[in-house]
Protein backbone atom coordinates (compact mmCIF):
# COMPACT_ATOMS: atom_id res chain seq x y z
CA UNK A 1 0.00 0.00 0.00
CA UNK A 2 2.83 2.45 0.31
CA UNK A 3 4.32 1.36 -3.20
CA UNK A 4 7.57 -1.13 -1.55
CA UNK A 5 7.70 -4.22 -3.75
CA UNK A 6 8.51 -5.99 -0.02
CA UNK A 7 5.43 -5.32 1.95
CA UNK A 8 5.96 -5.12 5.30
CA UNK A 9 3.99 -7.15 8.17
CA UNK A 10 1.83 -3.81 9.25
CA UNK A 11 0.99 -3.58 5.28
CA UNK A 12 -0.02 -7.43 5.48
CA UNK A 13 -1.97 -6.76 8.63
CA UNK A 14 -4.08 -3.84 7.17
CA UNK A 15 -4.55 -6.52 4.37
CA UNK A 16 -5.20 -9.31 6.34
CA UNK A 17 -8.24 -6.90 8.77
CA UNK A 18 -9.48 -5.50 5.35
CA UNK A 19 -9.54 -9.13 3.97
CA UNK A 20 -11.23 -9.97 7.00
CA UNK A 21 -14.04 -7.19 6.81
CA UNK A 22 -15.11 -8.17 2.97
CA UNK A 23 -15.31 -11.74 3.51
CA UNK A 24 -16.56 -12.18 7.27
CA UNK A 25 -18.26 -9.27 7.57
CA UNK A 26 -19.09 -8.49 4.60
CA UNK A 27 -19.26 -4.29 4.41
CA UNK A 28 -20.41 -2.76 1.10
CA UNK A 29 -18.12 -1.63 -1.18
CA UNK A 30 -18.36 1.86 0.01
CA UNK A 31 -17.53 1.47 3.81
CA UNK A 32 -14.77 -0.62 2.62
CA UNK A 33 -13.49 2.16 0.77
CA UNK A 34 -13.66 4.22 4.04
CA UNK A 35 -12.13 1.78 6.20
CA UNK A 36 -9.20 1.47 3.29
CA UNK A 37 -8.47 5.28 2.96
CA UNK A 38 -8.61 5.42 6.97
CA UNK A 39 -6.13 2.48 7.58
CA UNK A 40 -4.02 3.36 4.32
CA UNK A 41 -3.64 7.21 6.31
CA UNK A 42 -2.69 5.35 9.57
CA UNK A 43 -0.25 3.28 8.53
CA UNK A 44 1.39 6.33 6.13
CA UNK A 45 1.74 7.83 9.46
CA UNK A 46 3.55 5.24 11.28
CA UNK A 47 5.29 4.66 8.90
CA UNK A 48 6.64 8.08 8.79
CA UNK A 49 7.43 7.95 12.58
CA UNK A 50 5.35 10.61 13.55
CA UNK A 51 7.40 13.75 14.27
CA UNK A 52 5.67 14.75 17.21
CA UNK A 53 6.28 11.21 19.11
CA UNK A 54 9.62 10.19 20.53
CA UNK A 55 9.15 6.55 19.04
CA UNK A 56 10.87 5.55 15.61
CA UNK A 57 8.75 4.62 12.70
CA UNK A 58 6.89 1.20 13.26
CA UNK A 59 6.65 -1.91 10.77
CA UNK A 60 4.89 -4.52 12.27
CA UNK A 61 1.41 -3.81 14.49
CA UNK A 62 3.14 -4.81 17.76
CA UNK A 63 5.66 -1.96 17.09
CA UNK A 64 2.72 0.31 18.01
CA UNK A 65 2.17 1.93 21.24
CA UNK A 66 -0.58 4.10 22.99
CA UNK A 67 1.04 6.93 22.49
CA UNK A 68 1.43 6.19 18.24
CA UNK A 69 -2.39 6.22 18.14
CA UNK A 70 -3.14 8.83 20.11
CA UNK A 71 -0.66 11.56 18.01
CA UNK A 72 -2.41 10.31 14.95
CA UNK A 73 -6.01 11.40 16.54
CA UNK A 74 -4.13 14.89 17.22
CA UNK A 75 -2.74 15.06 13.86
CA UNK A 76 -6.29 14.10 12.47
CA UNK A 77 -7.89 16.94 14.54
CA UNK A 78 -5.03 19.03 14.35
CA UNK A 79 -4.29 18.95 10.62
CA UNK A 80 -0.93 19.60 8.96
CA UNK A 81 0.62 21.54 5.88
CA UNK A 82 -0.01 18.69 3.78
CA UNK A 83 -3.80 17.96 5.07
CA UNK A 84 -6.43 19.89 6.92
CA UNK A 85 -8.07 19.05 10.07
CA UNK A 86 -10.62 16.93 10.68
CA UNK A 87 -13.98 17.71 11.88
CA UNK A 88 -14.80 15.85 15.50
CA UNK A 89 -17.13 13.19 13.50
CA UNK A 90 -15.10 12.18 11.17
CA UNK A 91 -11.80 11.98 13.44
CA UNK A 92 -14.24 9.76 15.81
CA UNK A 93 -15.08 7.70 12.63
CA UNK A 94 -11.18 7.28 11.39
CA UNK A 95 -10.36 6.29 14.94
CA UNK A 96 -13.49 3.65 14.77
CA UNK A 97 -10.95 1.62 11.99
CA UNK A 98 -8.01 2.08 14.06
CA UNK A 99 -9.69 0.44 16.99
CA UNK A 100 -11.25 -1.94 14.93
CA UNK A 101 -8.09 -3.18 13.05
CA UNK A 102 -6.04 -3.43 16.61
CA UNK A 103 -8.71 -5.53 18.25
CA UNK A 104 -8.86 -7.92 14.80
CA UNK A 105 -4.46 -7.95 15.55
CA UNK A 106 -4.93 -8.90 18.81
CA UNK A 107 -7.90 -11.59 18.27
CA UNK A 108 -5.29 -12.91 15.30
CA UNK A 109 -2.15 -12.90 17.77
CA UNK A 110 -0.42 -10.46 15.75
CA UNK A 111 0.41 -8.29 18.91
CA UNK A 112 -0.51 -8.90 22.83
CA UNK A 113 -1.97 -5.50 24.02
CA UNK A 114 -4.80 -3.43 22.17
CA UNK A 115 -3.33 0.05 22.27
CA UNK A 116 -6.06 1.43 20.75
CA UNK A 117 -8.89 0.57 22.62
CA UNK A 118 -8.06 3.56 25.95
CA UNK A 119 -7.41 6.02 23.17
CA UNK A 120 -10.95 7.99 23.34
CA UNK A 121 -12.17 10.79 20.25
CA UNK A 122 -11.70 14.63 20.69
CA UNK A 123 -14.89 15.41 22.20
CA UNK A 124 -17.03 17.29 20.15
CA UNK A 125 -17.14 21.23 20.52
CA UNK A 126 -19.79 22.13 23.35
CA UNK A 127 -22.42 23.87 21.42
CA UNK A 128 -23.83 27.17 23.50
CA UNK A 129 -27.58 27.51 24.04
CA UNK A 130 -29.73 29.80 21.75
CA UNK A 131 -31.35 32.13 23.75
CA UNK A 132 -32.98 35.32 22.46
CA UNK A 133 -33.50 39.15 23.67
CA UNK A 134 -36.51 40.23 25.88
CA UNK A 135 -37.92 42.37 22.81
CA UNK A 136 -37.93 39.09 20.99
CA UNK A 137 -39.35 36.95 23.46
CA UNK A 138 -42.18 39.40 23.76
CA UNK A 139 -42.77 39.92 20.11
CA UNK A 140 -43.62 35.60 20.42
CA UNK A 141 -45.54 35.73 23.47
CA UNK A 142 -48.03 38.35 22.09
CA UNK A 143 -48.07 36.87 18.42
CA UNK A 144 -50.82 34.68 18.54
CA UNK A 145 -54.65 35.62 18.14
CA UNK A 146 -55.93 36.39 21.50
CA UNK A 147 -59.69 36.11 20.18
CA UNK A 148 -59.65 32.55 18.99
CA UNK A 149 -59.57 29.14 20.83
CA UNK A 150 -55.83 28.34 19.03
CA UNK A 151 -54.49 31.98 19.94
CA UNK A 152 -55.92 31.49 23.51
CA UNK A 153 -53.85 28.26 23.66
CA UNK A 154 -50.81 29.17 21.86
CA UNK A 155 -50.28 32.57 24.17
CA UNK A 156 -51.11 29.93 27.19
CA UNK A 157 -48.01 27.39 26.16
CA UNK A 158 -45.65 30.14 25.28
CA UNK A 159 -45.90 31.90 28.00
CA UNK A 160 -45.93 28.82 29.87
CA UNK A 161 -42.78 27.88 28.06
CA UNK A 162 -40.73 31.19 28.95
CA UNK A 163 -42.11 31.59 32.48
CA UNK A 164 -41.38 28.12 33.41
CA UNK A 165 -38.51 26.97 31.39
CA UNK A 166 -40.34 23.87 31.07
CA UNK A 167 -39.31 21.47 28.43
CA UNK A 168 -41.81 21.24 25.36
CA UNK A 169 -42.57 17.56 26.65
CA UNK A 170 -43.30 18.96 30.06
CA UNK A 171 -45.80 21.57 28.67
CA UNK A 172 -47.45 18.92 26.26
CA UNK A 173 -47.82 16.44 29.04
CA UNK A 174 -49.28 18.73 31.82
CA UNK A 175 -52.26 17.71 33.47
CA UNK A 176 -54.95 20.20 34.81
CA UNK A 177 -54.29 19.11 38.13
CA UNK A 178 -50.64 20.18 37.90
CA UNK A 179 -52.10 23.51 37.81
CA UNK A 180 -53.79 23.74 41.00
CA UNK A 181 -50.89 25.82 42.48
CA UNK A 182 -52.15 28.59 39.93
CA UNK A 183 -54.58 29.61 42.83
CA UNK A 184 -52.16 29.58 45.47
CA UNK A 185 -52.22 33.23 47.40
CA UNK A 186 -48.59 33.96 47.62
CA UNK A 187 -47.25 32.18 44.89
CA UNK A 188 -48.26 31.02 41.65
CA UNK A 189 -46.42 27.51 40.41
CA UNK A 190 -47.40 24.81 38.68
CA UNK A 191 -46.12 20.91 38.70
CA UNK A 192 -43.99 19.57 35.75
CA UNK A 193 -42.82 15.94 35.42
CA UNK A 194 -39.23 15.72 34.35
CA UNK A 195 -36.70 13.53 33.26
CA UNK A 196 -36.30 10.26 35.62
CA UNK A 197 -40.26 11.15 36.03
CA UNK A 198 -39.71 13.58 38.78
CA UNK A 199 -41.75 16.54 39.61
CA UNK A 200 -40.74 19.79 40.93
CA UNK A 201 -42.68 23.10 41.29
CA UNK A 202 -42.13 25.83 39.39
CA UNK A 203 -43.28 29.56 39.91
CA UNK A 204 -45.31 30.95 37.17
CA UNK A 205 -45.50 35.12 36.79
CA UNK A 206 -48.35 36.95 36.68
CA UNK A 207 -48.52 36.96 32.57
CA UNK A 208 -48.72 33.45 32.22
CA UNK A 209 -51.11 32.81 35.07
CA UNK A 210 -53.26 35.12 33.23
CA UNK A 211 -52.74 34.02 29.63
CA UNK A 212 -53.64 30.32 31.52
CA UNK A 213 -56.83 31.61 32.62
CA UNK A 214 -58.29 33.01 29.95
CA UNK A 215 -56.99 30.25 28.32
CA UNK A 216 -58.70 27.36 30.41
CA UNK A 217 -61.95 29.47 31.16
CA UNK A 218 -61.96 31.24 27.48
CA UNK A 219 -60.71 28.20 25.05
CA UNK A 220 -60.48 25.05 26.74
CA UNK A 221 -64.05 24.30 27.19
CA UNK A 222 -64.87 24.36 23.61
CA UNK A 223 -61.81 22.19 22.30
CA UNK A 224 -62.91 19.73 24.62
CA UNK A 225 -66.33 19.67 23.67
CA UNK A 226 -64.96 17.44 20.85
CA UNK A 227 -63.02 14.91 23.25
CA UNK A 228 -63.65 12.39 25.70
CA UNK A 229 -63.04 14.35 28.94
CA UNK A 230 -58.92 13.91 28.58
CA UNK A 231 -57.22 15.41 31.71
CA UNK A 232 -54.82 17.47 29.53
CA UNK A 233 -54.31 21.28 29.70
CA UNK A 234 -53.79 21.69 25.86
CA UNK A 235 -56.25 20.22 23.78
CA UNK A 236 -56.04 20.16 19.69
CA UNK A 237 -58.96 20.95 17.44
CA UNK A 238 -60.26 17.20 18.38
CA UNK A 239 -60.33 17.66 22.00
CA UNK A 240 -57.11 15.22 22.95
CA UNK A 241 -53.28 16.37 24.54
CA UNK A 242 -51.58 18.36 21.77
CA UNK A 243 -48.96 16.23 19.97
CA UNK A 244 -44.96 17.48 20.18
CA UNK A 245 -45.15 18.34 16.39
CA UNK A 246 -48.63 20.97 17.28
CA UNK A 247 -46.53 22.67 20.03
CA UNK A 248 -43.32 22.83 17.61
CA UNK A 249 -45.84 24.75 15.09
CA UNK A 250 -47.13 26.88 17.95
CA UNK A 251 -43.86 28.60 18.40
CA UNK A 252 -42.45 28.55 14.58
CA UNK A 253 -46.16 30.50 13.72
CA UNK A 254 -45.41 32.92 16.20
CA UNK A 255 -42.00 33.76 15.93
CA UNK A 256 -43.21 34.09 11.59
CA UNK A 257 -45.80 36.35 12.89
CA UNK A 258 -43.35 38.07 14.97
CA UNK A 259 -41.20 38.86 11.91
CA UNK A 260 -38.08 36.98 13.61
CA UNK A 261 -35.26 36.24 11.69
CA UNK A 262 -33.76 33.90 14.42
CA UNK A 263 -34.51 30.55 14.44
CA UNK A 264 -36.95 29.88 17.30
CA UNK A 265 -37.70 26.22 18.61
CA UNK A 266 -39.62 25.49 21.91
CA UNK A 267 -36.24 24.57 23.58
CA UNK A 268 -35.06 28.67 22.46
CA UNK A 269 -37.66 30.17 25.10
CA UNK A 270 -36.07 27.56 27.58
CA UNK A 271 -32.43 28.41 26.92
CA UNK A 272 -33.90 32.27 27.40
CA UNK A 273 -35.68 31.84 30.35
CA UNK A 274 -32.42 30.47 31.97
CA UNK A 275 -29.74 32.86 30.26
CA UNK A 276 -32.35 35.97 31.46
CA UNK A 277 -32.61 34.47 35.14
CA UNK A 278 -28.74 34.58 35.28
CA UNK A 279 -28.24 38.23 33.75
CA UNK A 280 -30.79 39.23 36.38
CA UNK A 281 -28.67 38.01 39.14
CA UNK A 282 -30.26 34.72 39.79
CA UNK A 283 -28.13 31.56 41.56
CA UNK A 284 -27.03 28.85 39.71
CA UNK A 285 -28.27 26.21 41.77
CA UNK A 286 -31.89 28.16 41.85
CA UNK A 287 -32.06 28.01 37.96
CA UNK A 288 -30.66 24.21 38.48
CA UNK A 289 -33.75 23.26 40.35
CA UNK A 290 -36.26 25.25 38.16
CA UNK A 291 -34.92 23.70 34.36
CA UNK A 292 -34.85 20.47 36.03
CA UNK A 293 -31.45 19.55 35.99
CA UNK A 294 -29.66 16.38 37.58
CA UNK A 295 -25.99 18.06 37.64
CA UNK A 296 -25.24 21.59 38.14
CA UNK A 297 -22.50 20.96 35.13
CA UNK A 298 -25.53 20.91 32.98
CA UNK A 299 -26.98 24.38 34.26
CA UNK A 300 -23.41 25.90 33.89
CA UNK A 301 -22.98 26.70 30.06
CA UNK A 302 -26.00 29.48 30.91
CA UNK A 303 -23.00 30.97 32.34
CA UNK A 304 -21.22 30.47 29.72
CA UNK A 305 -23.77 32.39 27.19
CA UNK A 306 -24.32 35.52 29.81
CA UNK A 307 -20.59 35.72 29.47
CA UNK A 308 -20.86 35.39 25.55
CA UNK A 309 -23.20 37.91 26.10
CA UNK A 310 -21.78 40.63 28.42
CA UNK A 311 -18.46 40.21 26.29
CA UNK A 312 -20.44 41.26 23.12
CA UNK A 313 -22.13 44.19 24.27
CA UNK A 314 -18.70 45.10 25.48
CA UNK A 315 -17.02 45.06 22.18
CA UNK A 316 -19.80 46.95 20.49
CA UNK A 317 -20.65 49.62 23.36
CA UNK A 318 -16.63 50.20 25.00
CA UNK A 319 -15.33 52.82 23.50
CA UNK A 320 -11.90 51.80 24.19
CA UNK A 321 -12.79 47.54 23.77
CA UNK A 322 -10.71 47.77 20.32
């Protein structure tokens, strides 16, 4: 594979695992191909002694050590003069035929230890939560039709959504029942089930309780009309619990009727209802319990957006930031 007329026993033993994966397991032609590029770029770089590895160029599989496999995952991530970087996935993938081919070696007794196998992929870039402005969160909330049944209910769910933080499968799933803290005296809250099926209370403002109200005195009587008496708070046009895929339209129609060029999901008024809570001087832990979340890790890349977000209006306000 690299052209010798001699090859050597790490070219027979890319052979011998590529032999191995069209006649045992049988791959179509064009993962084969993959796995073939992939294996043919590994072995060009042991064979070329890595530069950045204290170990001399390897021939023969058992030659290779932990540290041979993981320079080549830097080098695919890292990129070179000759070759650009890698994106996460596709390191992750190349790395998949690495492992693969030194657990076949080992299986075949072509060397004792799989070196491969504690050599883990780059992890993947951690990918900040949308969250929009106030102005824009308004503009949705007061979108929908407040005369009709449907505008009743959409203003009810998306202002449940941003006052709560509540998941979209939280919202959908809400019981009337889980409501009954919307009469409390003091406090206003209402019951979601989260993940693990645990509930927790959640305050709800004073906009919300009232787009609720109008909502279940105003709207919900006549969807259910058409039902059979389901406990659900939001009922579709047939009188049953709103699917995901209605409460996913709910907020794209609303942020369209808001004129929005962002693109809003359910799970953007629950990244802003946490990123707002923080730039308001809320604690960690408090927006930890309201979102739901098992780990406090979790809750900590709001942080990570207010400070995305302080550092922007920086650079554009500062009149020394450049």
């Amino acid at each position: 594979m690299t052209g010798s007329s001699a090859p050597t026993a790490l070219e027979r033993a890319v052979h011998r695992y590529l032999d191995h994966l069209t006649v045992e397991r049988g791959l179509a032609a064009n993962t084969l191909a993959a796995y073939r590029r992939d294996l043919t770029r590994y072995q060009e770089f042991l064979g070329g002694a890595a530069a950045d590895t204290e170990h001399d160029a390897v021939s023969t599989p058992a030659d290779i050590s932990t540290e041979h496999v993981r320079s080549f995952v830097r080098l695919l991530h890292g990129g070179s003069p000759e070759r650009p970087a890698l994106s996460t996935r596709s390191t992750a993938r190349v790395l998949a035929a690495v492992r693969g081919a030194h657990a076949f070696w080992v299986a075949e007794g072509l060397c004792q230890v799989d070196v491969a196998s504690r050599v883990s992929p780059p992890t993947p870039p951690q990918r900040l939560p949308k969250a929009i402005g106030l102005d824009s969160v308004e503009k949705i909330l007061s979108a929908p039709d407040p005369e009709s049944p449907a505008g009743l209910r959409a203003r009810a769910f998306l202002e449940l959504l941003y006052a709560t933080g509540a998941r979209i499968s939280e919202a959908v799933a809400l019981d009337v029942d889980d409501l009954a803290g919307l009469q409390d005296s003091e406090l206003s809250f209402v019951r979601l089930l989260g993940k693990g099926n645990k509930h927790r209370m959640v305050p709800v403002g004073s906009y919300a309780k009232k787009a609720l109200d109008q909502y279940l005195v105003r709207a919900r009587p006549e969807l259910s009309r058409h039902g059979k008496g389901t406990p659900a708070v939001f009922l579709n046009a047939r009188g049953g619990r709103i699917s995901r895929q209605t409460a996913w339209t709910m907020v794209k129609d609303a942020a369209e009727l808001a004129n929005l060029s962002e693109d809003v999901t359910p799970h953007t008024l629950r990244h802003s209802f946490a990123t707002h809570l923080l730039e308001g001087g809320a604690d960690l832990r408090v927006v930890q319990e309201l979102l739901g979340h098992a780990s406090l890790a979790t809750t900590q890349i709001y942080t990570k957006v207010s400070v995305e977000s302080l550092r922007e209006v920086y650079a554009t306000a500062h009149p020394r930031a450049h």
